[in-house]
PDB file of N, CA and C in Angstrom:
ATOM      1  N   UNK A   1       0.866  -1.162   0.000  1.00  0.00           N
ATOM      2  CA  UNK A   1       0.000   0.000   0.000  1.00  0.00           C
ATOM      3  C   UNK A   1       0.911   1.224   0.000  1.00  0.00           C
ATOM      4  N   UNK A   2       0.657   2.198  -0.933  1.00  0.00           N
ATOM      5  CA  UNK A   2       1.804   3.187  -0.825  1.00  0.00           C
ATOM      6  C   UNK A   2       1.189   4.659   0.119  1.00  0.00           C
ATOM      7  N   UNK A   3       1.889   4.801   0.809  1.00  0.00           N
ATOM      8  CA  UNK A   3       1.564   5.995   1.372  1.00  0.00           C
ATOM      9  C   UNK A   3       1.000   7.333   0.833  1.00  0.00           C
ATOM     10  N   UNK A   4       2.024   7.296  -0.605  1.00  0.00           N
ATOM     11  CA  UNK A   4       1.518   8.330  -1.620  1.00  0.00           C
ATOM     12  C   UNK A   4       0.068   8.710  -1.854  1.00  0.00           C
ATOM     13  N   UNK A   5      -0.815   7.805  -1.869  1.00  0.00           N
ATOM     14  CA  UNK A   5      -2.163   8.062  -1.877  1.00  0.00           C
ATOM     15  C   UNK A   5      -3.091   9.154  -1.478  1.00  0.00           C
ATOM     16  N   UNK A   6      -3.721   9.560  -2.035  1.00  0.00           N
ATOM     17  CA  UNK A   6      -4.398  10.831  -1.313  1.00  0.00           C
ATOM     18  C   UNK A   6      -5.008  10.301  -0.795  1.00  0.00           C
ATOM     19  N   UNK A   7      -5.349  11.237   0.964  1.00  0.00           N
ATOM     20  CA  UNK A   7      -5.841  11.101   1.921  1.00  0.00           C
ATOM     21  C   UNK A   7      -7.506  11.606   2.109  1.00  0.00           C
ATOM     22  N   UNK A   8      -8.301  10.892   2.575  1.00  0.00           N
ATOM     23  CA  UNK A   8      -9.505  11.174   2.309  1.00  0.00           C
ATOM     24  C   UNK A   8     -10.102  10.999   3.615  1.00  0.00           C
ATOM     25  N   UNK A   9     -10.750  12.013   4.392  1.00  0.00           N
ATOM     26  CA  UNK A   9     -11.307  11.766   5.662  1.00  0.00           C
ATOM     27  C   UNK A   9     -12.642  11.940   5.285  1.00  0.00           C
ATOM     28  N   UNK A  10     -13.566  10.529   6.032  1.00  0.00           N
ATOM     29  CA  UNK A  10     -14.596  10.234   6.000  1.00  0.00           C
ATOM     30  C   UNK A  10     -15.466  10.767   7.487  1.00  0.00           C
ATOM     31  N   UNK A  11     -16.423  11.829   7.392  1.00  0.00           N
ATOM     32  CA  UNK A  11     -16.852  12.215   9.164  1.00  0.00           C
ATOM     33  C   UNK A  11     -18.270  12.229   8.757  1.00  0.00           C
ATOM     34  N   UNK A  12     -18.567  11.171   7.962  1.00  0.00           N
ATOM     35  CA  UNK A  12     -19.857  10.264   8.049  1.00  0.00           C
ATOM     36  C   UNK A  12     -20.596   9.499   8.997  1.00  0.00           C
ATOM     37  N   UNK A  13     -21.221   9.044   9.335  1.00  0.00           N
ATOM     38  CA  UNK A  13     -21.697   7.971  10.241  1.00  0.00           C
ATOM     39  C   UNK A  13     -20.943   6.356   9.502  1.00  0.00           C
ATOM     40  N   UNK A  14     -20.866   5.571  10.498  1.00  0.00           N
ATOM     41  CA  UNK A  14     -20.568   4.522   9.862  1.00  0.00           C
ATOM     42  C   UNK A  14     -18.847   4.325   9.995  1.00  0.00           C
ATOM     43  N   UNK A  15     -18.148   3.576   8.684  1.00  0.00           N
ATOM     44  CA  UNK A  15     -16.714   3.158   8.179  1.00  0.00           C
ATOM     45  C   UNK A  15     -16.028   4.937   8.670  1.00  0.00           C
ATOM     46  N   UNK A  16     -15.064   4.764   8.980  1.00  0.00           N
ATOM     47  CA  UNK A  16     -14.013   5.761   9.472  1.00  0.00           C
ATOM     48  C   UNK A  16     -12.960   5.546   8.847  1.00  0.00           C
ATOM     49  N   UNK A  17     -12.142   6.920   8.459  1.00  0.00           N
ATOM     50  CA  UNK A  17     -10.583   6.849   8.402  1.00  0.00           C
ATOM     51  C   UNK A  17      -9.874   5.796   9.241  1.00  0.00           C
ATOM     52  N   UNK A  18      -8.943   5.173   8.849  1.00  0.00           N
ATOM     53  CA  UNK A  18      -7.470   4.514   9.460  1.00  0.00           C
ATOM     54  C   UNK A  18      -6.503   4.803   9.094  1.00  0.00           C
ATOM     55  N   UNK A  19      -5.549   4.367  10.188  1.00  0.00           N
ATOM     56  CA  UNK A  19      -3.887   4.827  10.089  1.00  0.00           C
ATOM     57  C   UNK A  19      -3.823   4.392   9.042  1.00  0.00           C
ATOM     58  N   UNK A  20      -2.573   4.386   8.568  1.00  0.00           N
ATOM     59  CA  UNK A  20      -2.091   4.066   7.113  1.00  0.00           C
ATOM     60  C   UNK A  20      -1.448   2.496   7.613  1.00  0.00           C
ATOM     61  N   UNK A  21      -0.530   2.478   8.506  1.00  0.00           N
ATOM     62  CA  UNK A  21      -0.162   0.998   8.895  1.00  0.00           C
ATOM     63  C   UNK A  21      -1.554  -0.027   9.968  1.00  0.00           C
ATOM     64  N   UNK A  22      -2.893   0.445  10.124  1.00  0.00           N
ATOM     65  CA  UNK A  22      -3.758  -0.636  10.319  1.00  0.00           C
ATOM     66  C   UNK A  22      -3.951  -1.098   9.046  1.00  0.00           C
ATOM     67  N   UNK A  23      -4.496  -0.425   7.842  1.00  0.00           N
ATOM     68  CA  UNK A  23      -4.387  -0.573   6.700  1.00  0.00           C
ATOM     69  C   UNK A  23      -3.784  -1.577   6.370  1.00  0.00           C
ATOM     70  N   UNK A  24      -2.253  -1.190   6.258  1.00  0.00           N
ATOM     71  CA  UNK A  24      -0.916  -2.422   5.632  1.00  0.00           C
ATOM     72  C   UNK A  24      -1.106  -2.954   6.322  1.00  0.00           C
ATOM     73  N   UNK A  25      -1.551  -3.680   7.599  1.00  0.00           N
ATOM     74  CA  UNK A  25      -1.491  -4.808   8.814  1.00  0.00           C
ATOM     75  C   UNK A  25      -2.263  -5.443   7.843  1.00  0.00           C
ATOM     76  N   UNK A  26      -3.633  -5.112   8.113  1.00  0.00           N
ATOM     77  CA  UNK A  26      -5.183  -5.526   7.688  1.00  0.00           C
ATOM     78  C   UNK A  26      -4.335  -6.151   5.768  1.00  0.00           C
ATOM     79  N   UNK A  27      -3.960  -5.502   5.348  1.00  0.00           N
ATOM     80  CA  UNK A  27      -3.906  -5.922   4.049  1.00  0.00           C
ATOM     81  C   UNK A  27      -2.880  -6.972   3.740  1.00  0.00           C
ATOM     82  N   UNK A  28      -1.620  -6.881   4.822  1.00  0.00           N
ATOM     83  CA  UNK A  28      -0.569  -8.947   4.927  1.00  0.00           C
ATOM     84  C   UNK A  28      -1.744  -9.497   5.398  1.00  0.00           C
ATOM     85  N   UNK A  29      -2.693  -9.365   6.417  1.00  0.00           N
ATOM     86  CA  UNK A  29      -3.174 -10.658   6.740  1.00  0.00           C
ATOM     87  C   UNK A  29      -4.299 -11.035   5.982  1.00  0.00           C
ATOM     88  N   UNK A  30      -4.837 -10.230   5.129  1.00  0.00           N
ATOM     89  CA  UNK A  30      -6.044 -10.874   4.144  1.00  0.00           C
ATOM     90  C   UNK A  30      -4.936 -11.780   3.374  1.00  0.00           C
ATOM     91  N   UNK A  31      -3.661 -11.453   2.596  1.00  0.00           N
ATOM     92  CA  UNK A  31      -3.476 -12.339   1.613  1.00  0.00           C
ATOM     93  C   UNK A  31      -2.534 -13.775   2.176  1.00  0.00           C
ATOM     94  N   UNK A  32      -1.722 -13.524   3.693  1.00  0.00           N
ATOM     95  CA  UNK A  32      -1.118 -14.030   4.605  1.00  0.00           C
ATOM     96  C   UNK A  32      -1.496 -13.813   5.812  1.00  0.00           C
ATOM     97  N   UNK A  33      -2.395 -14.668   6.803  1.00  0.00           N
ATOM     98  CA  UNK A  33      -2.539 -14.237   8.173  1.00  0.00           C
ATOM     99  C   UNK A  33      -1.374 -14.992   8.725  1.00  0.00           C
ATOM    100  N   UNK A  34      -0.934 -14.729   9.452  1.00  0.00           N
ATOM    101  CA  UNK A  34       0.172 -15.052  10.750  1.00  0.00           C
ATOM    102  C   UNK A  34       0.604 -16.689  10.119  1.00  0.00           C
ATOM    103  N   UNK A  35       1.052 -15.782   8.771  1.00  0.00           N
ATOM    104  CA  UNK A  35       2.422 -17.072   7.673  1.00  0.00           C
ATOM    105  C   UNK A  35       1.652 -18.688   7.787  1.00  0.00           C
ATOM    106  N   UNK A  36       0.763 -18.188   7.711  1.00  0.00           N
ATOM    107  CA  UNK A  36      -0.283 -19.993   7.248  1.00  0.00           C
ATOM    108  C   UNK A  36      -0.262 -19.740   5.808  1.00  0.00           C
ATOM    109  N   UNK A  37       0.031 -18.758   4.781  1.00  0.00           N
ATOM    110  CA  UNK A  37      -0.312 -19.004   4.042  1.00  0.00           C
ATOM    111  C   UNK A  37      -1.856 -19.024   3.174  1.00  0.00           C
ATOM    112  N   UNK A  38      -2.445 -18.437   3.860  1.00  0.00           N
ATOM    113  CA  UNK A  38      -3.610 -18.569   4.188  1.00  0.00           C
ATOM    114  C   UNK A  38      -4.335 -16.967   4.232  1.00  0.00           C
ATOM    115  N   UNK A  39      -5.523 -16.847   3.793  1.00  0.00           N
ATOM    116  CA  UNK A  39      -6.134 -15.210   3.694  1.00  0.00           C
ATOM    117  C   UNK A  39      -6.733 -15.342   5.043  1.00  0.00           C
ATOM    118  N   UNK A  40      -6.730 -14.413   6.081  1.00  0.00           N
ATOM    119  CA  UNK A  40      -7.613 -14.579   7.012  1.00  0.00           C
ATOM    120  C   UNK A  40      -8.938 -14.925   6.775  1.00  0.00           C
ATOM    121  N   UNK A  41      -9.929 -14.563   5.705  1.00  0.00           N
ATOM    122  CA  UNK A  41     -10.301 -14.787   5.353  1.00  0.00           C
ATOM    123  C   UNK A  41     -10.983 -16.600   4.904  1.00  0.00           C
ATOM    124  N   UNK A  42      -9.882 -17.333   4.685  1.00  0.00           N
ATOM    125  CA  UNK A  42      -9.830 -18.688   4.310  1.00  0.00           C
ATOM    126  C   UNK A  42     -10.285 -19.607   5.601  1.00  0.00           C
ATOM    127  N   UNK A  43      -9.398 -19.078   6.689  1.00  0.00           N
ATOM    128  CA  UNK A  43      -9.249 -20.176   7.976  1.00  0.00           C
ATOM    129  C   UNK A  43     -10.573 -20.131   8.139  1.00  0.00           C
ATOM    130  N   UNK A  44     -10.287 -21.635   8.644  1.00  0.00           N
ATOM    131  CA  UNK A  44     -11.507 -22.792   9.325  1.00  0.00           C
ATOM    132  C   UNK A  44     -12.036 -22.103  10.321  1.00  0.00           C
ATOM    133  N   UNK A  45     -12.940 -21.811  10.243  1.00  0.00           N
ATOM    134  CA  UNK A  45     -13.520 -21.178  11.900  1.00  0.00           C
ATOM    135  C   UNK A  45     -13.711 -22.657  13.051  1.00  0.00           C
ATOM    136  N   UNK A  46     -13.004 -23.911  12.414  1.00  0.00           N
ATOM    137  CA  UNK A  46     -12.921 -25.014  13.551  1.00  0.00           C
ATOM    138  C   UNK A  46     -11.336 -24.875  13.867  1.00  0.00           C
ATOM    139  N   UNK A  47     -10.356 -24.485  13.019  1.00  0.00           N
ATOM    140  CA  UNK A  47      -9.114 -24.335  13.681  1.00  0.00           C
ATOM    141  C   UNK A  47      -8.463 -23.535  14.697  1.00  0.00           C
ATOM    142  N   UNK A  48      -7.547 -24.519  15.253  1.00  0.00           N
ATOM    143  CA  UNK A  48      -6.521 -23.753  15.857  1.00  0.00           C
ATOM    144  C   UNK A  48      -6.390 -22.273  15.926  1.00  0.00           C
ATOM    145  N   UNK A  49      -5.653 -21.678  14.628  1.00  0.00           N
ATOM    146  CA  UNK A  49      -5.685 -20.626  14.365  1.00  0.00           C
ATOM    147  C   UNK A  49      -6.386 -19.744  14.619  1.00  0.00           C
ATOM    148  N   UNK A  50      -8.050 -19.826  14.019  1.00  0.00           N
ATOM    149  CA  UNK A  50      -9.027 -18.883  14.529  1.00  0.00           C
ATOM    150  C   UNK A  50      -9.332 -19.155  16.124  1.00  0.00           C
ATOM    151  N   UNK A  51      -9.609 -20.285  16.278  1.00  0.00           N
ATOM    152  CA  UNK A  51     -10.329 -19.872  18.079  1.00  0.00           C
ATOM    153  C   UNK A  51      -9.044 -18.914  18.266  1.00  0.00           C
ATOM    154  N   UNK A  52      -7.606 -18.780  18.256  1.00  0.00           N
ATOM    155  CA  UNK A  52      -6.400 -17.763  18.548  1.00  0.00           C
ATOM    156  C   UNK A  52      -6.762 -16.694  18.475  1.00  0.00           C
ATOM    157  N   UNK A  53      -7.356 -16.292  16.931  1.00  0.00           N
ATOM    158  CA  UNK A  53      -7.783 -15.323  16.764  1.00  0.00           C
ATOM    159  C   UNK A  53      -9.003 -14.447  17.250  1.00  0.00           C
ATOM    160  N   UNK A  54      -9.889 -15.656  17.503  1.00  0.00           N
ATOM    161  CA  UNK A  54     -11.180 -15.219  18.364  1.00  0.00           C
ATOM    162  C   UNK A  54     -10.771 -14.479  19.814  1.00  0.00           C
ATOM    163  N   UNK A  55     -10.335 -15.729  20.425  1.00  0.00           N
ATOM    164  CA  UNK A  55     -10.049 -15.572  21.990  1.00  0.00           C
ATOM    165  C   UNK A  55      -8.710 -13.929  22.128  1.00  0.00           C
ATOM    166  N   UNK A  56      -8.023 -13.792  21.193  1.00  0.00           N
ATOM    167  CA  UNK A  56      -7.248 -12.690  21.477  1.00  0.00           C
ATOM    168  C   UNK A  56      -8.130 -11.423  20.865  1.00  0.00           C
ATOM    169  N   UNK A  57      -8.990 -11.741  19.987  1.00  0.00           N
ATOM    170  CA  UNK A  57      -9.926 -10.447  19.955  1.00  0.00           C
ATOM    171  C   UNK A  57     -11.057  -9.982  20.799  1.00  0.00           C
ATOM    172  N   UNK A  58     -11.749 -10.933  21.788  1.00  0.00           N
ATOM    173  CA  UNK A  58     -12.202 -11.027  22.781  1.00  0.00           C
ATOM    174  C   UNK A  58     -11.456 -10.296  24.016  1.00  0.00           C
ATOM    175  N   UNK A  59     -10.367 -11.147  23.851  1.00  0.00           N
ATOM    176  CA  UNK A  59      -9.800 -10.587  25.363  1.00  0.00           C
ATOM    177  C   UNK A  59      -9.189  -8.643  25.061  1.00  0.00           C
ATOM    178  N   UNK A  60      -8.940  -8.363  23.127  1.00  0.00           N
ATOM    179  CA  UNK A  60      -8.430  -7.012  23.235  1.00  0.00           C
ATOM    180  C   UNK A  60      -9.812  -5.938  23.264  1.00  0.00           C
ATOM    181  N   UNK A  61     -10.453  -6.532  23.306  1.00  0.00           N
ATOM    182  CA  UNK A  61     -12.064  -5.840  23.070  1.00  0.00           C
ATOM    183  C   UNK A  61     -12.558  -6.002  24.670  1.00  0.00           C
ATOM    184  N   UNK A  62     -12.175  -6.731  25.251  1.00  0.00           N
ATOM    185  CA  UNK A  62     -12.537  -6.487  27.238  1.00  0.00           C
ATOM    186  C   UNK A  62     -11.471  -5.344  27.626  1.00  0.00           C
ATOM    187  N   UNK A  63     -10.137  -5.210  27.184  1.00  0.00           N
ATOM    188  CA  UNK A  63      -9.765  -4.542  27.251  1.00  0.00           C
ATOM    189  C   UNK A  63      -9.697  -3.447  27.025  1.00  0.00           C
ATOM    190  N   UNK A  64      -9.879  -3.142  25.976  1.00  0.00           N
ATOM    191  CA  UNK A  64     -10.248  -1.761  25.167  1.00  0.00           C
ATOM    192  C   UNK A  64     -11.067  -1.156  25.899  1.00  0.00           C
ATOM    193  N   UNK A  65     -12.935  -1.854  26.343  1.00  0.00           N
ATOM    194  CA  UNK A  65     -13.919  -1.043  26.713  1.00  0.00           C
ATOM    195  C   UNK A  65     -13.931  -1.204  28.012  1.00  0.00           C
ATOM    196  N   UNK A  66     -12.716  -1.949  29.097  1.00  0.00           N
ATOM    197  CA  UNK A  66     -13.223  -2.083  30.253  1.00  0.00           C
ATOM    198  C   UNK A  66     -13.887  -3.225  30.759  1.00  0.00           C
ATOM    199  N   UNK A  67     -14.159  -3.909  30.038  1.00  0.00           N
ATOM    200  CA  UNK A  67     -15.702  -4.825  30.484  1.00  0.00           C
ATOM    201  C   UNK A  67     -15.109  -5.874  31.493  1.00  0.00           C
ATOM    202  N   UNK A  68     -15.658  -5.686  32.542  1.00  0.00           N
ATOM    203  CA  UNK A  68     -15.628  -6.584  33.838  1.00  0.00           C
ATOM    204  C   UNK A  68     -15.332  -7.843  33.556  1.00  0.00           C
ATOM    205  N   UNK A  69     -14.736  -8.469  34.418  1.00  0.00           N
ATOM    206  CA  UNK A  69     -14.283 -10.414  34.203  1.00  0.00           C
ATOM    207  C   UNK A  69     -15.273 -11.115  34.388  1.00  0.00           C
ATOM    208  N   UNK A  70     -16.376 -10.453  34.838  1.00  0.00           N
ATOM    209  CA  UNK A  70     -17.289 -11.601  34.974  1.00  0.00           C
ATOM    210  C   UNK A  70     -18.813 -11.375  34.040  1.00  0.00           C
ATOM    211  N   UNK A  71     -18.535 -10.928  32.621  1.00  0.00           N
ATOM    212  CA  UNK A  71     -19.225 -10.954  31.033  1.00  0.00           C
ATOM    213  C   UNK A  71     -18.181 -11.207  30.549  1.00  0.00           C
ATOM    214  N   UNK A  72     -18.920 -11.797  29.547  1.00  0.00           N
ATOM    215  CA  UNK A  72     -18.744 -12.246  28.180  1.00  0.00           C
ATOM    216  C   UNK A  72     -18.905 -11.351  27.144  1.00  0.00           C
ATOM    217  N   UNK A  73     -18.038 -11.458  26.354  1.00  0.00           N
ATOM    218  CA  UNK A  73     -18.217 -10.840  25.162  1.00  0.00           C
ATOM    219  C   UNK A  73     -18.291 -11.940  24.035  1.00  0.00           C
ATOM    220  N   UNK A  74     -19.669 -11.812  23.023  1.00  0.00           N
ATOM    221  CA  UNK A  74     -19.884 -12.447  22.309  1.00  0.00           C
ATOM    222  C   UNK A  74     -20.069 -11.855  20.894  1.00  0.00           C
ATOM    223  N   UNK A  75     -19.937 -12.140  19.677  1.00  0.00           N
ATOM    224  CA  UNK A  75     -20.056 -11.952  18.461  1.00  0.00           C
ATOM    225  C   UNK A  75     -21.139 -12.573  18.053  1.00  0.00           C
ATOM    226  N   UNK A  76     -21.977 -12.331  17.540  1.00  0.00           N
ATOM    227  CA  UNK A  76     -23.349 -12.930  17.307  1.00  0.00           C
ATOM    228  C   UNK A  76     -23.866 -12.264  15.728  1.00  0.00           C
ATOM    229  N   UNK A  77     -24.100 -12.841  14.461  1.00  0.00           N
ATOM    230  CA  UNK A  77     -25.212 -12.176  13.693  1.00  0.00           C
ATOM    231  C   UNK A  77     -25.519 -11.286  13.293  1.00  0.00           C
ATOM    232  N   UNK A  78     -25.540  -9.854  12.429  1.00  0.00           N
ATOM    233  CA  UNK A  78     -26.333  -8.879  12.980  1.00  0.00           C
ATOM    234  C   UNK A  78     -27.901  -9.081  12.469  1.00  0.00           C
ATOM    235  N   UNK A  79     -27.995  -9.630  11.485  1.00  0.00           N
ATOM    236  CA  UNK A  79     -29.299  -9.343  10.866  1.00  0.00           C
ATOM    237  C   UNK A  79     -29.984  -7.839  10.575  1.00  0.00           C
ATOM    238  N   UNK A  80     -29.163  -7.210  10.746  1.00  0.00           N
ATOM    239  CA  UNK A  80     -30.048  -5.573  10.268  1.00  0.00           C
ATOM    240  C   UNK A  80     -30.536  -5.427   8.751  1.00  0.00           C
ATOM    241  N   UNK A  81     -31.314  -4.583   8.983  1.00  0.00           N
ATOM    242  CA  UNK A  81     -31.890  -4.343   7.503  1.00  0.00           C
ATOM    243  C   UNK A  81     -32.270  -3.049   7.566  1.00  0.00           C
ATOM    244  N   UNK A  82     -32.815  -2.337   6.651  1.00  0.00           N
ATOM    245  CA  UNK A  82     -32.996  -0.920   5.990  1.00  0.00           C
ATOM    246  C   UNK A  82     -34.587  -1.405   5.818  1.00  0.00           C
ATOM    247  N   UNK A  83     -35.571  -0.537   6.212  1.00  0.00           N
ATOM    248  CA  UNK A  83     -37.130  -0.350   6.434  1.00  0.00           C
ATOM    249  C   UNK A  83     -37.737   0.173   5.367  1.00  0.00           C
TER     250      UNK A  83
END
């Protein structure tokens, strides 16, 4: 991803600007996540790998907002729709 790019700030509701290196992170691990070879994208949601990935996004998301040791944080569905 080249830095060169013009910069475009979004102060919409919704998708937001990112750093330029979440970006390049986000963009090795779609085509390589953590050297499996593999698009994040691809992995088994029964492997190894992902529960890793689950359980460390869980635990950086209790962290982030605070949330007490004794909840859960769960990922669930959204089902939304437009009326």
């Amino acid at each position: 991803m080249s830095s060169t790019r013009p910069k475009v700030y979004n102060f919409g509701a919704g998708p937001s600007a990112l750093p330029l290196n979440v970006l390049e992170k986000a963009q090795r691990d779609f085509l390589n996540y953590e050297n499996t070879g593999m698009s994040v994208m691809e992995i088994s949601h029964r492997s190894k790998t992902f529960e890793n990935l689950l359980n460390k996004t869980k635990q950086d998301l209790k962290t982030l907002l605070q949330v007490p040791d004794n909840y859960e944080i769960l990922f669930m569905q959204g089902g939304g729709r437009r009326i």
